[in-house]
N, C-alpha and C. Protein backbone atom coordinates (compact mmCIF):
# COMPACT_ATOMS: atom_id res chain seq x y z
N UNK A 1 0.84 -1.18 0.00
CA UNK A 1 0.00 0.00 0.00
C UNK A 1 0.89 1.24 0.00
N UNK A 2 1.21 1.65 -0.83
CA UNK A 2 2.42 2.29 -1.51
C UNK A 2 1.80 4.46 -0.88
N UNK A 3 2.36 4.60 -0.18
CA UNK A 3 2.02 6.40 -0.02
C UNK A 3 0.82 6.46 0.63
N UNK A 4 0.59 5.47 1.91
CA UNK A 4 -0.15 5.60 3.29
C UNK A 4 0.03 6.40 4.04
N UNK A 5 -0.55 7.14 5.05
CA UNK A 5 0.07 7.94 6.05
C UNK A 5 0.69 6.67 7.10
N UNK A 6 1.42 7.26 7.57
CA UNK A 6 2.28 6.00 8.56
C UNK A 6 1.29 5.56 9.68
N UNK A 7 -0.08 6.16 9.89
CA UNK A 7 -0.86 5.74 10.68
C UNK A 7 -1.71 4.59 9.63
N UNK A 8 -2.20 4.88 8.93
CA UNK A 8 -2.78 4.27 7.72
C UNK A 8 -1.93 3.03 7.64
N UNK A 9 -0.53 2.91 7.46
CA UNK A 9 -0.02 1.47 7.45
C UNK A 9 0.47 0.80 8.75
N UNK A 10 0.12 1.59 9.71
CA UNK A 10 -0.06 0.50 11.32
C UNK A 10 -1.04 0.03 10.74
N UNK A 11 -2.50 0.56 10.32
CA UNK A 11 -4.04 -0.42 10.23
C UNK A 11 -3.71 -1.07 9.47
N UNK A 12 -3.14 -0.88 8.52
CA UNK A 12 -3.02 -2.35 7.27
C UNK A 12 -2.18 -3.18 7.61
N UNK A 13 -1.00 -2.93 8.63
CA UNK A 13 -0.49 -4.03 8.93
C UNK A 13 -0.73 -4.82 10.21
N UNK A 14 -2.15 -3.86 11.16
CA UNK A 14 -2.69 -4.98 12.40
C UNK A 14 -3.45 -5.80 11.43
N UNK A 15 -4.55 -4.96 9.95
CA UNK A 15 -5.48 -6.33 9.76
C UNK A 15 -4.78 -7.40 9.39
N UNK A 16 -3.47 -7.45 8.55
CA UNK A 16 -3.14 -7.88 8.34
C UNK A 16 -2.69 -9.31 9.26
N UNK A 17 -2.23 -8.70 10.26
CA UNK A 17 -1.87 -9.95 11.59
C UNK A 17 -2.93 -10.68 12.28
N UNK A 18 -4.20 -9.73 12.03
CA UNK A 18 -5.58 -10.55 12.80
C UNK A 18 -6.00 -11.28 11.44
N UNK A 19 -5.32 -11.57 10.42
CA UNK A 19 -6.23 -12.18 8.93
C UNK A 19 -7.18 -12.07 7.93
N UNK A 20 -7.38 -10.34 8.68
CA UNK A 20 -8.12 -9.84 7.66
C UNK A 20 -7.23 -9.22 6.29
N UNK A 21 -7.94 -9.69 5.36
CA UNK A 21 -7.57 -9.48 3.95
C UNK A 21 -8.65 -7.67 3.69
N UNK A 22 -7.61 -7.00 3.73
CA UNK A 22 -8.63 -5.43 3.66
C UNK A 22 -7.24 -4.61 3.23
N UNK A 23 -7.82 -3.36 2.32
CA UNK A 23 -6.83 -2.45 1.78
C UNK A 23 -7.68 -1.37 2.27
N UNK A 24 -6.40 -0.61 3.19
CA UNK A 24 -6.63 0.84 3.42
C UNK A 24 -6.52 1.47 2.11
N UNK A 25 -7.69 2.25 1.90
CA UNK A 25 -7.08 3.30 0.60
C UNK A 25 -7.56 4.86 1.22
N UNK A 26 -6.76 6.21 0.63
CA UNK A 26 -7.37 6.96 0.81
C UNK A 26 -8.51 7.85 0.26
N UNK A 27 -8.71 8.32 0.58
CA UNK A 27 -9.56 9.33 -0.57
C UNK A 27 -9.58 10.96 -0.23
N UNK A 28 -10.04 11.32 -0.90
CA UNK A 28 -9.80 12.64 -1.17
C UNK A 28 -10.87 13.48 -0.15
N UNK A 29 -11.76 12.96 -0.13
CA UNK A 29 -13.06 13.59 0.96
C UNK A 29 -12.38 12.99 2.28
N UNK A 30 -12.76 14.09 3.25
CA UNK A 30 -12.55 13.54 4.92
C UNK A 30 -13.88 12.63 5.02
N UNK A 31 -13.17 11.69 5.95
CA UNK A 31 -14.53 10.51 6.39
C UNK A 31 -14.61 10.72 8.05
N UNK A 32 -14.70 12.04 8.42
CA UNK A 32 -14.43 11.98 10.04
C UNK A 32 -16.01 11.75 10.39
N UNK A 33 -17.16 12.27 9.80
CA UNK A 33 -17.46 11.89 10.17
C UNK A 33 -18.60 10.48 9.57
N UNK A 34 -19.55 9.87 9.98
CA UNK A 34 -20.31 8.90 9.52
C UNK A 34 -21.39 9.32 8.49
N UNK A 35 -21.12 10.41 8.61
CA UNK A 35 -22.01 11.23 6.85
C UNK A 35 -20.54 11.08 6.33
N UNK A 36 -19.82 11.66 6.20
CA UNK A 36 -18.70 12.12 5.07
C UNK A 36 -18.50 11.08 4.92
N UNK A 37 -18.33 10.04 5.72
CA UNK A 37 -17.57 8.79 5.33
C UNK A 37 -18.30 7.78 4.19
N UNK A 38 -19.67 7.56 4.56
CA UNK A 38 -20.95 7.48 3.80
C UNK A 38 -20.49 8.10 2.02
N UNK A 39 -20.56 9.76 2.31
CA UNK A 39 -20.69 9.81 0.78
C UNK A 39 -19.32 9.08 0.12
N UNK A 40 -17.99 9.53 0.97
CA UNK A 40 -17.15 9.26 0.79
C UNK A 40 -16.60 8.00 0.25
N UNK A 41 -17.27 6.88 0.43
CA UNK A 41 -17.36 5.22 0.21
C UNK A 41 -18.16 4.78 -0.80
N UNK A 42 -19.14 5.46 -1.04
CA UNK A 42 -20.68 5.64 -1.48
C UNK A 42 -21.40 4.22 -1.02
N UNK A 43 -21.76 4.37 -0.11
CA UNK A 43 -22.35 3.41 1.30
C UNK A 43 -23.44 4.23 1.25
N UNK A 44 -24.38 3.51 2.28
CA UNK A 44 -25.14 3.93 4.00
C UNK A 44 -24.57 4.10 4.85
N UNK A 45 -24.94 5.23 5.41
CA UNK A 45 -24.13 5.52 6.81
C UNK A 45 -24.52 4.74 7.90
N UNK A 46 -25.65 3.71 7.68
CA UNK A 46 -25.73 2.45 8.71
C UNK A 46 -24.40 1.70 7.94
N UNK A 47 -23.95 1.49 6.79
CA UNK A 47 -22.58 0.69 6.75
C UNK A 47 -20.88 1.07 7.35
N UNK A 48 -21.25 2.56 7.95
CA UNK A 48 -19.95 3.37 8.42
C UNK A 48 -19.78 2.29 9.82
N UNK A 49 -18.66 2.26 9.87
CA UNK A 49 -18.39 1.56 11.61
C UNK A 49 -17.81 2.74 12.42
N UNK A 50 -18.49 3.51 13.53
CA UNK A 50 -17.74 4.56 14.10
C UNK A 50 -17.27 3.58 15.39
N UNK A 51 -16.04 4.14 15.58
CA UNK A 51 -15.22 3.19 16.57
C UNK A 51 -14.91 4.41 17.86
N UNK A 52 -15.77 4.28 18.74
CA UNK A 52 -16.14 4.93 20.06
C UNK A 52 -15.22 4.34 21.35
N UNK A 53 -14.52 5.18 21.78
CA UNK A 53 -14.23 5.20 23.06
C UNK A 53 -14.27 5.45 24.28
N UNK A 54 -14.71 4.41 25.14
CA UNK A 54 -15.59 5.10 26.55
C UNK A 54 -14.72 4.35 27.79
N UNK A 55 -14.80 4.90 29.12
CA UNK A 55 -14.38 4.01 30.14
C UNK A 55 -14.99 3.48 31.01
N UNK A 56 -14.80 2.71 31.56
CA UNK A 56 -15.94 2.42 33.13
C UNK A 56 -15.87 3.44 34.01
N UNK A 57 -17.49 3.40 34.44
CA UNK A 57 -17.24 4.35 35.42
C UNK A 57 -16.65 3.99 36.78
N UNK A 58 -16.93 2.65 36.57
CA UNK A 58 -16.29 2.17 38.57
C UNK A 58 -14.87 1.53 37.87
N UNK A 59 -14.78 1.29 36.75
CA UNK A 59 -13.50 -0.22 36.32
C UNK A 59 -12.25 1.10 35.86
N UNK A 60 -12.68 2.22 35.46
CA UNK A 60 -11.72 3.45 34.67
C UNK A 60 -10.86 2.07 33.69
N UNK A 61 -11.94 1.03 33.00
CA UNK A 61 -11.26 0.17 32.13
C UNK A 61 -11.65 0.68 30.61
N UNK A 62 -10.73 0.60 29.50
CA UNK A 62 -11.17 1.29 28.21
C UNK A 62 -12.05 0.38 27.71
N UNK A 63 -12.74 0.78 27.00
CA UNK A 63 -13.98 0.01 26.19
C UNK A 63 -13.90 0.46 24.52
N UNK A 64 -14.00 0.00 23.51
CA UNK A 64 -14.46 0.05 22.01
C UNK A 64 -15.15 -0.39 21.55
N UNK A 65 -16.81 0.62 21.28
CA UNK A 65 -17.86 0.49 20.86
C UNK A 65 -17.65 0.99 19.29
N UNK A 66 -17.89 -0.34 18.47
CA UNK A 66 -17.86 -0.32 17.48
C UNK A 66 -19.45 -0.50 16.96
N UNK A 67 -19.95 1.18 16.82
CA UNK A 67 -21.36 1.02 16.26
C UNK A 67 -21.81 1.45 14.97
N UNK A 68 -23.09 1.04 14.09
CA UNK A 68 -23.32 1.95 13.23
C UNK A 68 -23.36 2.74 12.98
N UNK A 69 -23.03 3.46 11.79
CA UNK A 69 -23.53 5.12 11.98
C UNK A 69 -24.55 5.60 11.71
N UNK A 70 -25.01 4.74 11.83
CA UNK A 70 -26.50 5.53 11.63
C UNK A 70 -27.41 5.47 13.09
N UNK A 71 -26.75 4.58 14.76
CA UNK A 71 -26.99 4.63 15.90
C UNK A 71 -26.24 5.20 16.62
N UNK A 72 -27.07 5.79 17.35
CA UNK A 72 -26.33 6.58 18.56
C UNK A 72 -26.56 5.97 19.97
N UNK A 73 -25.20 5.65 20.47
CA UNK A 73 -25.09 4.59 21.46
C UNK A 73 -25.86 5.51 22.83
N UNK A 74 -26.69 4.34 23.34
CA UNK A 74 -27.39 4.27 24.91
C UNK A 74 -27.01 3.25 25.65
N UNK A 75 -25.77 4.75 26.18
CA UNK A 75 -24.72 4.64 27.27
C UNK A 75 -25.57 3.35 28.68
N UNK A 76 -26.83 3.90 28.69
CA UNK A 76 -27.64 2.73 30.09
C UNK A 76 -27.97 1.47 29.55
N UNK A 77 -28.14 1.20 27.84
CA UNK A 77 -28.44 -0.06 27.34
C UNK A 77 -26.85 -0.73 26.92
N UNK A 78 -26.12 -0.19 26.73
CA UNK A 78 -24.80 -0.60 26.68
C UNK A 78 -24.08 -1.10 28.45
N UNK A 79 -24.15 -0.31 29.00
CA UNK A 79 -23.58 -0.98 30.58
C UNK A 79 -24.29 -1.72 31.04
N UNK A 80 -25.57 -2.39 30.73
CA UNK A 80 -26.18 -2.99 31.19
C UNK A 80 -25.40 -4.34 30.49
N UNK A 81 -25.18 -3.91 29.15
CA UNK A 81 -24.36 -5.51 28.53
C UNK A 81 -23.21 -5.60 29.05
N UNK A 82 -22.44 -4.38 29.40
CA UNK A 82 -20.60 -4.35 30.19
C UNK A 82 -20.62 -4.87 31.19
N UNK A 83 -21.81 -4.60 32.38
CA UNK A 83 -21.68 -4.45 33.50
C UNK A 83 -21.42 -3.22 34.35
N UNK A 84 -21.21 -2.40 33.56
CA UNK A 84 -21.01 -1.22 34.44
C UNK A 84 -21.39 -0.20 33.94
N UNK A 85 -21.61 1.34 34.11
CA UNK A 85 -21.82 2.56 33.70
C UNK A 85 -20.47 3.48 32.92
N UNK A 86 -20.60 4.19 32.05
CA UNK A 86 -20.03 4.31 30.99
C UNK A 86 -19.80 5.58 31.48
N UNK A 87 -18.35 6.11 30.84
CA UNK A 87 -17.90 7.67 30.71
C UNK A 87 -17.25 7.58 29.24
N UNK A 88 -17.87 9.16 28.63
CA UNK A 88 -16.79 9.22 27.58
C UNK A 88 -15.55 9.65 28.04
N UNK A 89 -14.66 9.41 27.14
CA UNK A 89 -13.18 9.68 26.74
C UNK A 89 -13.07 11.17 26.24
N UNK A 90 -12.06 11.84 26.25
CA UNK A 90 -11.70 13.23 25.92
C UNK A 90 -10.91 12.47 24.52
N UNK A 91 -10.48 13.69 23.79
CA UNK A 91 -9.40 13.71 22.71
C UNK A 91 -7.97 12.78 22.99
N UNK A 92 -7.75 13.70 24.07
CA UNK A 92 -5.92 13.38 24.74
C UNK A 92 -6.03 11.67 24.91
N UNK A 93 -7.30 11.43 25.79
CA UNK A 93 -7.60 9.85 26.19
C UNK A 93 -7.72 8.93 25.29
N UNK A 94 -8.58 9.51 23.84
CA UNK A 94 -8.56 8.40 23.08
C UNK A 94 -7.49 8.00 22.23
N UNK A 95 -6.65 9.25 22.05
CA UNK A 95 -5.29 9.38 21.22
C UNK A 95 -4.06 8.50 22.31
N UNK A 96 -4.29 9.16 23.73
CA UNK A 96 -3.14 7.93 24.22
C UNK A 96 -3.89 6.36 24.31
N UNK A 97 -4.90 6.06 24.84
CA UNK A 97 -5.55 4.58 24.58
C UNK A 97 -5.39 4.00 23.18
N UNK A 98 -5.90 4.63 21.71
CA UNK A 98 -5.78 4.01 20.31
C UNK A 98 -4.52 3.82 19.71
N UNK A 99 -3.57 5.23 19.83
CA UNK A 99 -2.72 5.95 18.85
C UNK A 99 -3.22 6.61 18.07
N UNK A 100 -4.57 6.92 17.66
CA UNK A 100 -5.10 7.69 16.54
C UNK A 100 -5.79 8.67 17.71
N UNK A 101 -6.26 9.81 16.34
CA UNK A 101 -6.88 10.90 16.57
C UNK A 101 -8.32 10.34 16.24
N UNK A 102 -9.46 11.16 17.16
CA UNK A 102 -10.61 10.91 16.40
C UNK A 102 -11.10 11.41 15.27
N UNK A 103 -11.32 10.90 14.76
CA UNK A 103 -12.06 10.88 13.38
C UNK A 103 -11.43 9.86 12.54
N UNK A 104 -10.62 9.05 13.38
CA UNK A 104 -9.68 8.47 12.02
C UNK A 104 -9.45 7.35 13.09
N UNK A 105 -9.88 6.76 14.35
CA UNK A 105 -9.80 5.74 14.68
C UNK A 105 -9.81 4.47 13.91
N UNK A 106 -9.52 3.48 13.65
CA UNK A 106 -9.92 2.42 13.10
C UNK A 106 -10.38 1.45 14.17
N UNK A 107 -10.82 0.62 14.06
CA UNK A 107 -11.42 -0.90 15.04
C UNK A 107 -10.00 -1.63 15.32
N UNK A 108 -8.93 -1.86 14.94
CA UNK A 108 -8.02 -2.60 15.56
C UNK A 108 -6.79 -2.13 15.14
N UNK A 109 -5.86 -2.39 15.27
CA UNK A 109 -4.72 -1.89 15.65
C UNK A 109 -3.89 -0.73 16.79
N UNK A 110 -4.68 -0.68 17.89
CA UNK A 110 -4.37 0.44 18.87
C UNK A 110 -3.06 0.40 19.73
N UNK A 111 -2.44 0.98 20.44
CA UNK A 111 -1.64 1.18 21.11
C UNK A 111 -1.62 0.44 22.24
N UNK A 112 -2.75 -0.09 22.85
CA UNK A 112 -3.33 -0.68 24.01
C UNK A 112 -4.60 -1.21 23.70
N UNK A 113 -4.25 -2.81 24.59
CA UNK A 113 -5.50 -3.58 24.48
C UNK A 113 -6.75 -2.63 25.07
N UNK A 114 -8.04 -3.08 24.51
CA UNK A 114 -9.29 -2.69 24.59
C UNK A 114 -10.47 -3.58 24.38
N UNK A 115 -11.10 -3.86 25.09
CA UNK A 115 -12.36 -4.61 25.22
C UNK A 115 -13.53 -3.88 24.57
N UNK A 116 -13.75 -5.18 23.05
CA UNK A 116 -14.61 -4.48 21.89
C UNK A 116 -15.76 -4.71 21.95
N UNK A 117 -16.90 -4.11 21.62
CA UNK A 117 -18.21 -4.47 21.83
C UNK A 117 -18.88 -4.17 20.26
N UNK A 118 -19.38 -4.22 19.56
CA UNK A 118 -20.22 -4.35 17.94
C UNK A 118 -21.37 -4.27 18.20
N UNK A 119 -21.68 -3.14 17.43
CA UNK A 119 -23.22 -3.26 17.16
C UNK A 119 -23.69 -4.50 16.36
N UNK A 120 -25.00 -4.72 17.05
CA UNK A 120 -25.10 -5.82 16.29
C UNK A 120 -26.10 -5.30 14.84
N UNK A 121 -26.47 -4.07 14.59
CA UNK A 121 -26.71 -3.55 13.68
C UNK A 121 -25.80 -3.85 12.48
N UNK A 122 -24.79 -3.86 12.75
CA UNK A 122 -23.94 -4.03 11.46
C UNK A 122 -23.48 -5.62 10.47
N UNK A 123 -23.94 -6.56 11.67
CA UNK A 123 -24.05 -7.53 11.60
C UNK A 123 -24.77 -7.41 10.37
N UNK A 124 -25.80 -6.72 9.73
CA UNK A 124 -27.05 -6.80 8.59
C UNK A 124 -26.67 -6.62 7.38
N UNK A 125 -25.26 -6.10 7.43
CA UNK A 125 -24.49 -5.69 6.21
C UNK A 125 -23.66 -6.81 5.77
N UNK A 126 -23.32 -7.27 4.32
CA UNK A 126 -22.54 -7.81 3.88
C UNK A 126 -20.95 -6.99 4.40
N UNK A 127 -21.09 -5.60 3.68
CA UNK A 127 -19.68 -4.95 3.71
C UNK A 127 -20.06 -3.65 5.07
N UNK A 128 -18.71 -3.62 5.23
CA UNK A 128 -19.32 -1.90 6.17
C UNK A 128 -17.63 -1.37 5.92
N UNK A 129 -17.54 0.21 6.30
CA UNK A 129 -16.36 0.75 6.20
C UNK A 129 -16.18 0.87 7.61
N UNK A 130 -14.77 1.11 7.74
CA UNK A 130 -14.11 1.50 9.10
C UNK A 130 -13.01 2.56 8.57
N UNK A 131 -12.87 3.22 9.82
CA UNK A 131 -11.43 4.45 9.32
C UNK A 131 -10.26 3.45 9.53
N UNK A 132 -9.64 4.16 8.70
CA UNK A 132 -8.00 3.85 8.27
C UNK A 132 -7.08 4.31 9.17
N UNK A 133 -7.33 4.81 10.25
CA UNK A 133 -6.26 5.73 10.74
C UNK A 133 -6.28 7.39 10.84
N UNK A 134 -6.41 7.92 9.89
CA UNK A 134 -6.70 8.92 9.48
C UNK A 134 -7.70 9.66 9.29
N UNK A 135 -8.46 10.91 9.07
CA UNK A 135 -10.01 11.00 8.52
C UNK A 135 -10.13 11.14 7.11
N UNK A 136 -9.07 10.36 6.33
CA UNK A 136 -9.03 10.48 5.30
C UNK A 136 -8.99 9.43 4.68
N UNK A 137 -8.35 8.15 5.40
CA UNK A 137 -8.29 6.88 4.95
C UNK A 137 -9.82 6.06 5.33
N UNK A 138 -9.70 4.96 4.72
CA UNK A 138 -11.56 4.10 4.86
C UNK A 138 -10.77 2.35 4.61
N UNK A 139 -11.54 1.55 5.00
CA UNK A 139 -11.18 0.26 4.60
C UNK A 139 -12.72 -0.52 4.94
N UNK A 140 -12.99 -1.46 3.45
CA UNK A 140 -14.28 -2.53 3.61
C UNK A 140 -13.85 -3.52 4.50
N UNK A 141 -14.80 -4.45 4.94
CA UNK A 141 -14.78 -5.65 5.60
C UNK A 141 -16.34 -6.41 6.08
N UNK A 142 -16.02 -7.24 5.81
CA UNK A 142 -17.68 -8.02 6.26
C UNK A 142 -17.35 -7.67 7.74
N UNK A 143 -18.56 -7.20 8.30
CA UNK A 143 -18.92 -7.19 10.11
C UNK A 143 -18.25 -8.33 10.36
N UNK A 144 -19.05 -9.55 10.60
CA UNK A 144 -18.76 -10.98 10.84
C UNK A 144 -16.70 -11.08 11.10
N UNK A 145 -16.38 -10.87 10.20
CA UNK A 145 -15.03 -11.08 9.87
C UNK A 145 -14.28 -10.71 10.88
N UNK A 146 -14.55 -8.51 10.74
CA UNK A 146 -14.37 -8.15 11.50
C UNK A 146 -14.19 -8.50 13.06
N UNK A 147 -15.43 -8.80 13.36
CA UNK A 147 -15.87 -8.86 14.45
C UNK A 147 -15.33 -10.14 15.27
N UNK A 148 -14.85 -11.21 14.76
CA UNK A 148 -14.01 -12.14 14.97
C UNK A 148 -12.87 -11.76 15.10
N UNK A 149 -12.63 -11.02 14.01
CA UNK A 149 -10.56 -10.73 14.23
C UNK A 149 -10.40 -10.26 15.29
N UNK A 150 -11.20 -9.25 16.14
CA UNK A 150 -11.07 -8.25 17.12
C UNK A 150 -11.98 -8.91 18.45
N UNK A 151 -12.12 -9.76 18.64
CA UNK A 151 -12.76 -10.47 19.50
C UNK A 151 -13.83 -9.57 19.94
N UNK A 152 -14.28 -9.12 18.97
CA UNK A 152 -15.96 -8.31 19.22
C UNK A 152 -16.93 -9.16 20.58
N UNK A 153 -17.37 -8.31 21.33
CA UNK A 153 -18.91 -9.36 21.53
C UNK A 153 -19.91 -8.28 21.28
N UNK A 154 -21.02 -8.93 20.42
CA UNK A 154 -21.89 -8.06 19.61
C UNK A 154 -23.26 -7.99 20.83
N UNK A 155 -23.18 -6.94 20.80
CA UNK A 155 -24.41 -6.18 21.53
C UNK A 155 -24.74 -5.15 21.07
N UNK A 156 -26.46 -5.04 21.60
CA UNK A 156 -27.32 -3.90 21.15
C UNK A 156 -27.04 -2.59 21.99
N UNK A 157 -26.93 -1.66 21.02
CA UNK A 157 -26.27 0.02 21.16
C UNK A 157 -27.28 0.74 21.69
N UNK A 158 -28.03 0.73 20.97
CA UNK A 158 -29.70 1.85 21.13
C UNK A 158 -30.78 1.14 21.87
């Protein structure tokens, strides 16, 4: 993958180690967020994967909610599947927990382990996009696939 940003080829070379067969490419539109990324792919923005970072509120353990974009996660229907009550993450937090900036998180390759959770919305899709690293990079993948490589456990968001 020849003229990646060097964040862009950490993600191609974690999918690579979890066995997913996926090419980061970039594009020219920002995909920060789950609209841009949408036109940007030419998807549904239920096929965007936004990759969310939250902590426990009693565990201060990191969590990665990997949901649709077209749902907006309920923080009390989600801890009820964790076990515990949820805080978001700041900027600084998710950049030292991932290595990426937001808007350009991807689902695996982070700096530090993280306990993943999947919408199971996305499950409905053959393909869905995830960020590359960047808010500029995108990469396909069947959910399913996904969601195996990264030891997902799929629970309901909304």
């Amino acid at each position: 993958m020849p003229d990646l940003p060097e964040s862009s080829a950490r993600v191609a070379a974690a999918a690579r180690a979890l066995g997913l067969d996926v090419e980061v490419i970039e594009r020219t539109a920002s995909a920060r967020t789950a609209e841009e990324a949408a036109a940007a792919c030419g998807c549904a923005v239920a096929q965007i994967v936004k990759s969310l970072v939250f902590r426990g509120r009693t565990s201060n353990s990191p969590y990665l909610l990997l949901v649709s974009g077209a749902n907006r996660v309920d923080e009390k229907a989600v801890a009820a599947s964790i076990g515990e009550a949820l805080k978001r993450t700041d900027a600084e937090d998710v950049r030292a927990l991932t290595g990426y900036a937001i808007g350009g998180v991807p689902p695996l390759g982070h700096a530090n382990p993280l306990t993943v959770f999947m919408d199971r919305d996305l499950l409905a899709h053959d393909v869905v996009w995830a960020a590359g690293g960047t808010p500029f990079t995108v990469f396909a993948v069947a959910p399913a696939a996904l969601a195996a490589a990264v030891g997902a456990r799929v629970v309901a968001v909304g």
